[in-house]
PDB file of N, CA and C in Angstrom:
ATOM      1  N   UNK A   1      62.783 -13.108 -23.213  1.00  0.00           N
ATOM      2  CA  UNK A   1      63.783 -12.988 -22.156  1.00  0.00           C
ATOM      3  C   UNK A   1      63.903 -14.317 -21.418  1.00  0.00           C
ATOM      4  N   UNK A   2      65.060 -14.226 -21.004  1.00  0.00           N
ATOM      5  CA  UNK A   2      65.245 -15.680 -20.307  1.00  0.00           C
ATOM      6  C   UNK A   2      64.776 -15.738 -19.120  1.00  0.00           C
ATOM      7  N   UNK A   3      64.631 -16.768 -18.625  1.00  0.00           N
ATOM      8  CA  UNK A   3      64.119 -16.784 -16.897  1.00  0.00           C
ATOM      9  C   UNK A   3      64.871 -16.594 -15.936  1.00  0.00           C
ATOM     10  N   UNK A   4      66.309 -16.780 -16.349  1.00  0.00           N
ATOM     11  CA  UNK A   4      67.554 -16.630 -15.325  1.00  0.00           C
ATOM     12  C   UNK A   4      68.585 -15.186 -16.132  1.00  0.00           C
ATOM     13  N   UNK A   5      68.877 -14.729 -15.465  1.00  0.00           N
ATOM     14  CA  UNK A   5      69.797 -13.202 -15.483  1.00  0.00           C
ATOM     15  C   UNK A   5      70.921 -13.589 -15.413  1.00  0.00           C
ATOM     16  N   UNK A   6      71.953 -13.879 -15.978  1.00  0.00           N
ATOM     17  CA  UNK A   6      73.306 -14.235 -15.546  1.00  0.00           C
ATOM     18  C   UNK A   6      74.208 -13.201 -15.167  1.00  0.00           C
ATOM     19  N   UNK A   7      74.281 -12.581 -14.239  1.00  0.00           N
ATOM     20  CA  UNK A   7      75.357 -10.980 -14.070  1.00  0.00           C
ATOM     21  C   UNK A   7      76.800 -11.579 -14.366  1.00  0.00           C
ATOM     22  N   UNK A   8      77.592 -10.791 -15.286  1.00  0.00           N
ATOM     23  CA  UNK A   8      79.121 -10.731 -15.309  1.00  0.00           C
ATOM     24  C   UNK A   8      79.363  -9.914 -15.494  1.00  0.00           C
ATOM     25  N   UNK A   9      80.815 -10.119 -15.173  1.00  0.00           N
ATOM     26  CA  UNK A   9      81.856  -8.759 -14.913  1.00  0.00           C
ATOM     27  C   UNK A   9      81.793  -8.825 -12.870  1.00  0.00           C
ATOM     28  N   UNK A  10      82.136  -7.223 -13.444  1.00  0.00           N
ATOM     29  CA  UNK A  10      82.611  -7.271 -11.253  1.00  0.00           C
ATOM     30  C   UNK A  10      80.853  -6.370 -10.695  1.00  0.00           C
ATOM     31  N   UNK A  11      80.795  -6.680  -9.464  1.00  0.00           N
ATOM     32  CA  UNK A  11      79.478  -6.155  -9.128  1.00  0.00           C
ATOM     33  C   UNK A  11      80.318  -5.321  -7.774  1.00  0.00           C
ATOM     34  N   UNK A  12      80.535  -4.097  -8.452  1.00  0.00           N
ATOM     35  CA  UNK A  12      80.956  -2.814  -7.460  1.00  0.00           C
ATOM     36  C   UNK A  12      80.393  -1.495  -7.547  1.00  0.00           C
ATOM     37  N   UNK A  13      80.788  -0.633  -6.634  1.00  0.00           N
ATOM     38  CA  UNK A  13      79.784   0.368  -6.582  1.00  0.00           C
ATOM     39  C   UNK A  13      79.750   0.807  -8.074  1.00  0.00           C
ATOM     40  N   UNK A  14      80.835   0.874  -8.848  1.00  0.00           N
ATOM     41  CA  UNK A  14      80.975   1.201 -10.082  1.00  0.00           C
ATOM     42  C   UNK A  14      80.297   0.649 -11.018  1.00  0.00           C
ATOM     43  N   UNK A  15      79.774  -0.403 -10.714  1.00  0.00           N
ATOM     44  CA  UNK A  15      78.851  -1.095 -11.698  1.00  0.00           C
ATOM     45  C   UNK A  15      77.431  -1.152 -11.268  1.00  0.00           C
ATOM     46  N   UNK A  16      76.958  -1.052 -10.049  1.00  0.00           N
ATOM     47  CA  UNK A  16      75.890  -1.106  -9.583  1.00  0.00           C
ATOM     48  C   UNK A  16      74.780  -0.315 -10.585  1.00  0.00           C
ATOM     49  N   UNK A  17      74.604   1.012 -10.729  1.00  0.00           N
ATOM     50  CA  UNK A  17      73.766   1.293 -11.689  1.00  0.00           C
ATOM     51  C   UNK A  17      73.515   0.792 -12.764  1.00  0.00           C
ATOM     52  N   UNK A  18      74.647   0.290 -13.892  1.00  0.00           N
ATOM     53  CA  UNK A  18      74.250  -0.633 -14.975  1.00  0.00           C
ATOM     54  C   UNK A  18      73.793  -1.681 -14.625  1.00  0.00           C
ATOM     55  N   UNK A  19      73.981  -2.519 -13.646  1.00  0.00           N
ATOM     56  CA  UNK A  19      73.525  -4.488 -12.761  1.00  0.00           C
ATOM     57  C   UNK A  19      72.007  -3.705 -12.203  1.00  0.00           C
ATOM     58  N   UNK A  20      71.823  -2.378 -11.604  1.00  0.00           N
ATOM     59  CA  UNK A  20      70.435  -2.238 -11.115  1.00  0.00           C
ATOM     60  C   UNK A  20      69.238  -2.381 -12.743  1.00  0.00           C
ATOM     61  N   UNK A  21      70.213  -1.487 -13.616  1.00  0.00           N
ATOM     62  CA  UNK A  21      69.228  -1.595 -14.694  1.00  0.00           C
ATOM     63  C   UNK A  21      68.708  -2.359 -15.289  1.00  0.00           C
ATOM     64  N   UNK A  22      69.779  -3.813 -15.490  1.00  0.00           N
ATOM     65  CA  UNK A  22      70.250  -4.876 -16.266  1.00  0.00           C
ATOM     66  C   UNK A  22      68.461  -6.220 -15.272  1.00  0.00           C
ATOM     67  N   UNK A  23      68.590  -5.775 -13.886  1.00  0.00           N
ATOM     68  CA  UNK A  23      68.126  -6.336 -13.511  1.00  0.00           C
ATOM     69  C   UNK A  23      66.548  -6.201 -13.609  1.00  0.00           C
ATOM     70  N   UNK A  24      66.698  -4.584 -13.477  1.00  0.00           N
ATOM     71  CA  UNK A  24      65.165  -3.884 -13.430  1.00  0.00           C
ATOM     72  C   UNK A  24      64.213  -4.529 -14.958  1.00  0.00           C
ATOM     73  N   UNK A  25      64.922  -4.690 -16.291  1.00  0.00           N
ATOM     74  CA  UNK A  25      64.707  -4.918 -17.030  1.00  0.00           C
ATOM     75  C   UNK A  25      64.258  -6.344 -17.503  1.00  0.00           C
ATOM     76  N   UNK A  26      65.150  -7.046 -16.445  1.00  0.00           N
ATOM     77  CA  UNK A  26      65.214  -8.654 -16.890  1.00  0.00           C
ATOM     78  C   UNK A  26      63.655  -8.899 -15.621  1.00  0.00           C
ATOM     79  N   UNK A  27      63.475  -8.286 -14.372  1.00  0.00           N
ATOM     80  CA  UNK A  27      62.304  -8.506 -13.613  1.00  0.00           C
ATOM     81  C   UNK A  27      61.071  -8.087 -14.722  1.00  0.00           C
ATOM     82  N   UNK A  28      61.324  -6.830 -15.599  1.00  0.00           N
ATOM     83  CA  UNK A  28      59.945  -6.637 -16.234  1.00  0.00           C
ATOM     84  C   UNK A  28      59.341  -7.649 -17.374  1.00  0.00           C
ATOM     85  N   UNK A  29      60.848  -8.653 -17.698  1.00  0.00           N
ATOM     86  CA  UNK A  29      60.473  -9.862 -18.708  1.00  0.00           C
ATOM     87  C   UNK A  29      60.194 -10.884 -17.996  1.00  0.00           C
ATOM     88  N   UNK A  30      60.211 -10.986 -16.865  1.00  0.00           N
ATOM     89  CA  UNK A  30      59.538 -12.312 -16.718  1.00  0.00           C
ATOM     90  C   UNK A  30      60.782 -13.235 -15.686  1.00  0.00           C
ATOM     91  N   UNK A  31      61.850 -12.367 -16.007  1.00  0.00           N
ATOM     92  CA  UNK A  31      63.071 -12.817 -15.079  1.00  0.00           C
ATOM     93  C   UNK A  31      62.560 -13.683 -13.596  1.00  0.00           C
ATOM     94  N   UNK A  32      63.039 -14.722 -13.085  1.00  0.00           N
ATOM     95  CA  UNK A  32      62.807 -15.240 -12.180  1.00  0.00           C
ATOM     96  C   UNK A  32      64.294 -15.686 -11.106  1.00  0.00           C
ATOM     97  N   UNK A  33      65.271 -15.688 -12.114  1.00  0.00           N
ATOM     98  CA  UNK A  33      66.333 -16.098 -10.870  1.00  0.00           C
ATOM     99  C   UNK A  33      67.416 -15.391 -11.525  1.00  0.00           C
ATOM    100  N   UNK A  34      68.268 -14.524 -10.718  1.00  0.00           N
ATOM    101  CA  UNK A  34      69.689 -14.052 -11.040  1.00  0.00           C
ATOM    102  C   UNK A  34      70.627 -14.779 -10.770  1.00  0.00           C
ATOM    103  N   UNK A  35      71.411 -15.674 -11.204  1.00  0.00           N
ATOM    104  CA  UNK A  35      72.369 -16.087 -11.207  1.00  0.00           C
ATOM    105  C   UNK A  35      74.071 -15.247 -11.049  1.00  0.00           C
ATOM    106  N   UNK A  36      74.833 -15.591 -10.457  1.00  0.00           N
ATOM    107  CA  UNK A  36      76.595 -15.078 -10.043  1.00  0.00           C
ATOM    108  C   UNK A  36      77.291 -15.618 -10.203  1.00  0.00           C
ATOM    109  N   UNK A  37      77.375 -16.784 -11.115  1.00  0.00           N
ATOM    110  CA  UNK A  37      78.247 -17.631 -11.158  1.00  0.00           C
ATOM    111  C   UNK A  37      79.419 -16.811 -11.907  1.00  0.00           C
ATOM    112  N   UNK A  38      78.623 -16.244 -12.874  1.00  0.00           N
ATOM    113  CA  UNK A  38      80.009 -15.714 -13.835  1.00  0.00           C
ATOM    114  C   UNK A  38      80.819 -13.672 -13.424  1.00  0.00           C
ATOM    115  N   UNK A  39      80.153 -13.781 -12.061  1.00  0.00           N
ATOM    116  CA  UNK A  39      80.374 -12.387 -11.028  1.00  0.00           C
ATOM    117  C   UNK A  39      81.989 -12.137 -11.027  1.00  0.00           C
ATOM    118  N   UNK A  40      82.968 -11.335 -11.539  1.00  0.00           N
ATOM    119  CA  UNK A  40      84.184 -11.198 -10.785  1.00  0.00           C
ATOM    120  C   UNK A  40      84.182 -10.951  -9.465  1.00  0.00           C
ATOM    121  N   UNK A  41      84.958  -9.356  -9.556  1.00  0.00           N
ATOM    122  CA  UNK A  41      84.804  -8.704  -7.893  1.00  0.00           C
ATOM    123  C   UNK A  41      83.575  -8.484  -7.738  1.00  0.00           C
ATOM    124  N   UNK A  42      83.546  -8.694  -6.238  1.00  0.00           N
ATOM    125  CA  UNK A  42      82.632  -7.993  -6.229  1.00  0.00           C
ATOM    126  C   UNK A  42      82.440  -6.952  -4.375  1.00  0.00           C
ATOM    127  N   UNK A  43      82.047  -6.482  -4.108  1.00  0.00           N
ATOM    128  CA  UNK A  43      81.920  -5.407  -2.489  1.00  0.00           C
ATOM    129  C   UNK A  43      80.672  -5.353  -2.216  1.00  0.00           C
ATOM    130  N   UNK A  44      80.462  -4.730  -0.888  1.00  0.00           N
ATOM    131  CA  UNK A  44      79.537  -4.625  -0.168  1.00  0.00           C
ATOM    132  C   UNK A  44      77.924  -4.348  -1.533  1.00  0.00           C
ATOM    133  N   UNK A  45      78.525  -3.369  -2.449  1.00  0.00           N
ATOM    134  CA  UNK A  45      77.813  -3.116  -3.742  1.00  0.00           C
ATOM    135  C   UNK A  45      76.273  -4.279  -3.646  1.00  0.00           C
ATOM    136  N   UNK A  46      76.889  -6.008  -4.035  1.00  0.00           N
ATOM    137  CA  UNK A  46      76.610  -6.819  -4.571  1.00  0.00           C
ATOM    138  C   UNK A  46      75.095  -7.442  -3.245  1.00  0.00           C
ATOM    139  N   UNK A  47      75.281  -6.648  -2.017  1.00  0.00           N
ATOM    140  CA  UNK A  47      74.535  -7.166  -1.241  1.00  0.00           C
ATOM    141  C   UNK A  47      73.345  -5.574  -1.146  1.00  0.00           C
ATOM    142  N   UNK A  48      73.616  -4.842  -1.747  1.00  0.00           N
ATOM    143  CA  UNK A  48      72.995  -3.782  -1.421  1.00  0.00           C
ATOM    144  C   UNK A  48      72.180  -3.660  -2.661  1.00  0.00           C
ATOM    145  N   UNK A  49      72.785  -4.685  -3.870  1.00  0.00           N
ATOM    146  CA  UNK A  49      71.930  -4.896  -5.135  1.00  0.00           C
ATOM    147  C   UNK A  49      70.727  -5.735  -4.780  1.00  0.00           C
ATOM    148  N   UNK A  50      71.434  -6.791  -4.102  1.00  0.00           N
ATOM    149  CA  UNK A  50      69.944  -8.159  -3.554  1.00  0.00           C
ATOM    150  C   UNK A  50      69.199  -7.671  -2.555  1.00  0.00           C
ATOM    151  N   UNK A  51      69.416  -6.730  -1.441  1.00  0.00           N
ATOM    152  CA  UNK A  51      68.566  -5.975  -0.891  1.00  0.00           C
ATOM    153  C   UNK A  51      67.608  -5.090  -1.628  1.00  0.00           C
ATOM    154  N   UNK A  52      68.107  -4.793  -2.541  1.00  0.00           N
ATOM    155  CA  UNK A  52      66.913  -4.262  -3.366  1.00  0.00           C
ATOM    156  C   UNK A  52      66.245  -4.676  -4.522  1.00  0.00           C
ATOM    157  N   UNK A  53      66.839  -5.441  -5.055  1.00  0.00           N
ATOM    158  CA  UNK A  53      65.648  -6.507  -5.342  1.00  0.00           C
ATOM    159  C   UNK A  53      64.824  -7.335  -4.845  1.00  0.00           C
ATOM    160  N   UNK A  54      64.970  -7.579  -3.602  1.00  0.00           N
ATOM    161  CA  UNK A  54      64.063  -7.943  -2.446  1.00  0.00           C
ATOM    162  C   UNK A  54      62.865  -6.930  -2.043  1.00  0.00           C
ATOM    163  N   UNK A  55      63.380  -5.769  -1.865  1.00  0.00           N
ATOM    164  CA  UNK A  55      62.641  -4.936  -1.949  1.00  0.00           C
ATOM    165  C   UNK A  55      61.861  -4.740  -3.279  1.00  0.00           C
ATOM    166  N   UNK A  56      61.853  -4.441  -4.508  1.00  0.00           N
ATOM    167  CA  UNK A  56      61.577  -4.017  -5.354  1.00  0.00           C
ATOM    168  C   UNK A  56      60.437  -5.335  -6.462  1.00  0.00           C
ATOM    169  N   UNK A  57      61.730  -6.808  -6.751  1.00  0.00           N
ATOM    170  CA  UNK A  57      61.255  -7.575  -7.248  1.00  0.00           C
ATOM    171  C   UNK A  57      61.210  -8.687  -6.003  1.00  0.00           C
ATOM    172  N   UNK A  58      60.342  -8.823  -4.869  1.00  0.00           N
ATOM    173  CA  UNK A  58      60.703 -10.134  -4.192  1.00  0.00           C
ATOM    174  C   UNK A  58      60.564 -11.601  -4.593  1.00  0.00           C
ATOM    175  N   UNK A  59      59.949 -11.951  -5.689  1.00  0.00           N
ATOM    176  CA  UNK A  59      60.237 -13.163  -6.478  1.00  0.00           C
ATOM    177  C   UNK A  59      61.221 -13.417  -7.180  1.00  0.00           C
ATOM    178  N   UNK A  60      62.473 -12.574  -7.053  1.00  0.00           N
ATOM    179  CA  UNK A  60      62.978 -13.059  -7.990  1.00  0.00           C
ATOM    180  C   UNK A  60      64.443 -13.777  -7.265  1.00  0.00           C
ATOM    181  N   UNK A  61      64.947 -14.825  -7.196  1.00  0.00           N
ATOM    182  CA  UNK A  61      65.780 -15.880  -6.741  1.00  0.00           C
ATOM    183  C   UNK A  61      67.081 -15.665  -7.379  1.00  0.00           C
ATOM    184  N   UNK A  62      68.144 -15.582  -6.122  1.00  0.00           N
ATOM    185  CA  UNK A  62      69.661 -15.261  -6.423  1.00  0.00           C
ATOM    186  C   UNK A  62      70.088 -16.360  -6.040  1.00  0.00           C
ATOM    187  N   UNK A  63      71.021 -17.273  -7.413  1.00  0.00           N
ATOM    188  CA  UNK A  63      71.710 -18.501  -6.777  1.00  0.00           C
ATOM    189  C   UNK A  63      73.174 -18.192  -7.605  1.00  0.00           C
ATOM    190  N   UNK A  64      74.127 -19.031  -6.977  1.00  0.00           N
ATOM    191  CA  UNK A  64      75.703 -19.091  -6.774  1.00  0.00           C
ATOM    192  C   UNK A  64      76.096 -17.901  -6.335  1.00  0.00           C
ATOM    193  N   UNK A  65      75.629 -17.600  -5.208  1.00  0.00           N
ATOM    194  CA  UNK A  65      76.361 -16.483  -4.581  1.00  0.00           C
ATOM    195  C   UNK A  65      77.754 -16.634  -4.563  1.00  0.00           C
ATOM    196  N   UNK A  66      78.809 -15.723  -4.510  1.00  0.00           N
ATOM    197  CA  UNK A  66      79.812 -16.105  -3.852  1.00  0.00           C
ATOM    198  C   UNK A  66      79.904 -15.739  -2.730  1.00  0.00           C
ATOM    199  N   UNK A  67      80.969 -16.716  -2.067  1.00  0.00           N
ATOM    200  CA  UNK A  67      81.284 -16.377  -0.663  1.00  0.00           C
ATOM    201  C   UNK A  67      81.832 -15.209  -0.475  1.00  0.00           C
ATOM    202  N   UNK A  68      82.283 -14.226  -1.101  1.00  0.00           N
ATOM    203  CA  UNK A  68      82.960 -12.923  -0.345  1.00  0.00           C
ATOM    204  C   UNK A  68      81.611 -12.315  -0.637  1.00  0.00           C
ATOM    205  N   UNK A  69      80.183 -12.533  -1.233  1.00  0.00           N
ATOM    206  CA  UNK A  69      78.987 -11.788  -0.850  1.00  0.00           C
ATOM    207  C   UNK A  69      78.622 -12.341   0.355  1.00  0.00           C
ATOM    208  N   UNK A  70      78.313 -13.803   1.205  1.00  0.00           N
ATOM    209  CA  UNK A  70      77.880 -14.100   2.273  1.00  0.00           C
ATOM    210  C   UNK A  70      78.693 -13.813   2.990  1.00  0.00           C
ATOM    211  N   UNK A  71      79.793 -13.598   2.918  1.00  0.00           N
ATOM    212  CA  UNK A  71      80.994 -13.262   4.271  1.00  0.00           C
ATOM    213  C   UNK A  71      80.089 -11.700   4.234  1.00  0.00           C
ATOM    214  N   UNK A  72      80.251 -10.331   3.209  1.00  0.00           N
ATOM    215  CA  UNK A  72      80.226  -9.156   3.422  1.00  0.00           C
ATOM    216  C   UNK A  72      78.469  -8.958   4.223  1.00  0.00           C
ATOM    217  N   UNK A  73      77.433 -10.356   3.618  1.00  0.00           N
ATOM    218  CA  UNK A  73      76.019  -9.964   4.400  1.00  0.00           C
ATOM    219  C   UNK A  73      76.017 -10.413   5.647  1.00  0.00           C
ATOM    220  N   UNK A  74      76.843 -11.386   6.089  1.00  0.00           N
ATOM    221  CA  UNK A  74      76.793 -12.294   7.564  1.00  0.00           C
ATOM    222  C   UNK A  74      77.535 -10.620   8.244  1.00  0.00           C
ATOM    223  N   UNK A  75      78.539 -10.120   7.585  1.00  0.00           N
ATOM    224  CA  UNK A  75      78.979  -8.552   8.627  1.00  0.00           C
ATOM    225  C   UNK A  75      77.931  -7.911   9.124  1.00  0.00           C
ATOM    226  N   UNK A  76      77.620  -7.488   7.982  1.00  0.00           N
ATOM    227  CA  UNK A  76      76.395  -6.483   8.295  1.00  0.00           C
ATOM    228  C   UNK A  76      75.077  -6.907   8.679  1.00  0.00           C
ATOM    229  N   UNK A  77      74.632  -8.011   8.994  1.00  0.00           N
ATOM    230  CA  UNK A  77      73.963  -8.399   9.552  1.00  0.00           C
ATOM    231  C   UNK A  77      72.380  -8.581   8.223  1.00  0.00           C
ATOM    232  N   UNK A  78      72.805  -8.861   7.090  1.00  0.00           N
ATOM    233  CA  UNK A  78      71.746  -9.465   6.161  1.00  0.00           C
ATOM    234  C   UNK A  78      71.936 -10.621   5.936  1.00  0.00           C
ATOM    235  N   UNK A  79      70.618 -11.438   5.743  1.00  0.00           N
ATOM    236  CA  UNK A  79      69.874 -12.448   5.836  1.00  0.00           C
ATOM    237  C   UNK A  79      69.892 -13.044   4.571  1.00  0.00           C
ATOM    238  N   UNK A  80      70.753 -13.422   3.421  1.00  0.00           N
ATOM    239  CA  UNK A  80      70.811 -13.856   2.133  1.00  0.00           C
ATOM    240  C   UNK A  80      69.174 -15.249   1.862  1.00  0.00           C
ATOM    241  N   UNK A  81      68.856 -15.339   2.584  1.00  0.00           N
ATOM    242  CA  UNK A  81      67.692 -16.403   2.591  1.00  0.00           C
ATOM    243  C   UNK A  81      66.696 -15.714   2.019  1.00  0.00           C
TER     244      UNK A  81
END
């Protein structure tokens, strides 16, 4: 398994269960950073995914967020750091 997770497609509530699995799987190989570069849409979904991998896997590092995920965590008051 690779060290980085690349999620594509859209990260919405509709996809969330397959991206939770996709992820759960890539943390049990050894996964270390999820990458978004190649993310379509995406909703509130996409911050409620990294909240729980924080919870669940906390080593594991989310980079190229997009900005309509830091706009939707700066709302609600999560901490993308």
């Amino acid at each position: 398994m690779a060290e980085t997770l690349k999620l594509q497609g859209d990260l919405t509530r509709v996809s969330y269960t397959q991206q939770l699995t996709l992820l759960e799987s890539a943390a049990k190989q050894g996964c270390q950073t999820v990458d978004l570069s190649n993310v379509g849409a995406i909703d509130s979904t996409a911050v409620a995914l990294w909240v729980e991998s924080k919870r669940r896997f906390n080593s594991v590092k989310w980079v190229n967020l997009p900005v309509q995920m830091v706009t939707i965590a700066e709302l609600v008051g999560v901490d993308l750091e």
